[in-house]
C-alpha atoms as a PDB file:
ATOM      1  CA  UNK A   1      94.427  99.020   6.696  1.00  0.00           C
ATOM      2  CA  UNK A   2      91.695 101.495   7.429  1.00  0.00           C
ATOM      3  CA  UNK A   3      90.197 102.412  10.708  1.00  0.00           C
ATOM      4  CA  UNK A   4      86.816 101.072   9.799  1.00  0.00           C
ATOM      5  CA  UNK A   5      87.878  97.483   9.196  1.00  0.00           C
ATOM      6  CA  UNK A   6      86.680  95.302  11.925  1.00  0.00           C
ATOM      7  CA  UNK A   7      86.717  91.535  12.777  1.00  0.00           C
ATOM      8  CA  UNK A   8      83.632  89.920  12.689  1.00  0.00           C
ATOM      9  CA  UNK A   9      84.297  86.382  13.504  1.00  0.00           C
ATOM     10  CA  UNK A  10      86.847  83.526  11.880  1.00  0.00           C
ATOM     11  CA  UNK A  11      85.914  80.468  10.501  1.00  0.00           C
ATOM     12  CA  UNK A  12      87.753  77.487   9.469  1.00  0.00           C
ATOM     13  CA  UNK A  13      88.029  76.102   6.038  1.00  0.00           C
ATOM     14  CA  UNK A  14      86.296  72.452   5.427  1.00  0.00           C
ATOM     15  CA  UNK A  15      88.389  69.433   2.984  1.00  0.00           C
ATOM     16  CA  UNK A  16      86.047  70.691   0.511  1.00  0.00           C
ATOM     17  CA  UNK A  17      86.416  74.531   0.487  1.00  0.00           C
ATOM     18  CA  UNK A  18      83.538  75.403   2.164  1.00  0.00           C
ATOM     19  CA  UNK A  19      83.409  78.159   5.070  1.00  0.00           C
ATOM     20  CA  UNK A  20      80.503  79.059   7.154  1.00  0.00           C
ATOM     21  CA  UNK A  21      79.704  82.976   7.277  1.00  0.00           C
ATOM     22  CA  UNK A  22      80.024  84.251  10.854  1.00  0.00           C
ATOM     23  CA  UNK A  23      76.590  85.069  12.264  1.00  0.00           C
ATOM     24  CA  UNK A  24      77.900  88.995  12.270  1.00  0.00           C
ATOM     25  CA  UNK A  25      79.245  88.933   9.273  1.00  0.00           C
ATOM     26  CA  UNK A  26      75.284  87.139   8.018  1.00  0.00           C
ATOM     27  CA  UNK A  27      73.249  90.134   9.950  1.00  0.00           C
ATOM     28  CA  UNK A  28      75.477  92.577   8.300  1.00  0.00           C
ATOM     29  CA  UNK A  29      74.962  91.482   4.841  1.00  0.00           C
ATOM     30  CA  UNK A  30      71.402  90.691   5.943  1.00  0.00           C
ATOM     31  CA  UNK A  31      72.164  86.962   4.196  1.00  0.00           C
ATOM     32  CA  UNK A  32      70.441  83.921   4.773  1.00  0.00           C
ATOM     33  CA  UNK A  33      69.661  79.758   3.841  1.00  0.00           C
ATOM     34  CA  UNK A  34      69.673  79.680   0.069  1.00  0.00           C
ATOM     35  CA  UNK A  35      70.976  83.609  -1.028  1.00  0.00           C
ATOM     36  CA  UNK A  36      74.107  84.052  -3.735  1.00  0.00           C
ATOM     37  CA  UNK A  37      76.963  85.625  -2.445  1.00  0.00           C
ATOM     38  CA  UNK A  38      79.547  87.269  -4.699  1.00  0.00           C
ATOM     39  CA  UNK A  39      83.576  87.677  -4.157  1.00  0.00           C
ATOM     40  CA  UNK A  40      85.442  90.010  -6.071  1.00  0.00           C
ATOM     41  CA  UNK A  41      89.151  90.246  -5.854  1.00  0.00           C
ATOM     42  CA  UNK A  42      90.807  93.681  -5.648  1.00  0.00           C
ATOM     43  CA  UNK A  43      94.434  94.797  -5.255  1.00  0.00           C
ATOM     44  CA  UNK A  44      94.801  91.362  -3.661  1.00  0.00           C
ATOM     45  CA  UNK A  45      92.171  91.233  -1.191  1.00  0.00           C
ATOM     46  CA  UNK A  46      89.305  89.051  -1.887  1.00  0.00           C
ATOM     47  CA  UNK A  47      85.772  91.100  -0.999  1.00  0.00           C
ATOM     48  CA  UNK A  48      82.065  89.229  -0.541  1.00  0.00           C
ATOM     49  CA  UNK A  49      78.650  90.893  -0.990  1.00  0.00           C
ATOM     50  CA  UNK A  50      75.165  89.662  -1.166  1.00  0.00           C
ATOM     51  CA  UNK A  51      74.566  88.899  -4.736  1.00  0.00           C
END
């Protein structure tokens, strides 16, 4: 772990797989209603970015 990770927030899962983005975590990645977001899986952590 690195000393610039920081938690944002937590959010719980829905039946359906779907998770709301903390409001933090939104601002940060400057996100909003309708805007593509991309994971990407790396050495077994699973990374998001505005697509």
């Amino acid at each position: 772990m690195t000393d610039d990770r920081k938690l944002l927030g937590s959010t719980k899962v829905s039946t359906d797989n779907k998770v709301t983005i903390v409001k933090d975590a939104a601002a940060i990645l400057r996100i909003s209603k309708g805007d593509i977001i991309a994971f990407y899986q790396e050495d077994g952590k699973i990374y998001i970015e505005k697509g």
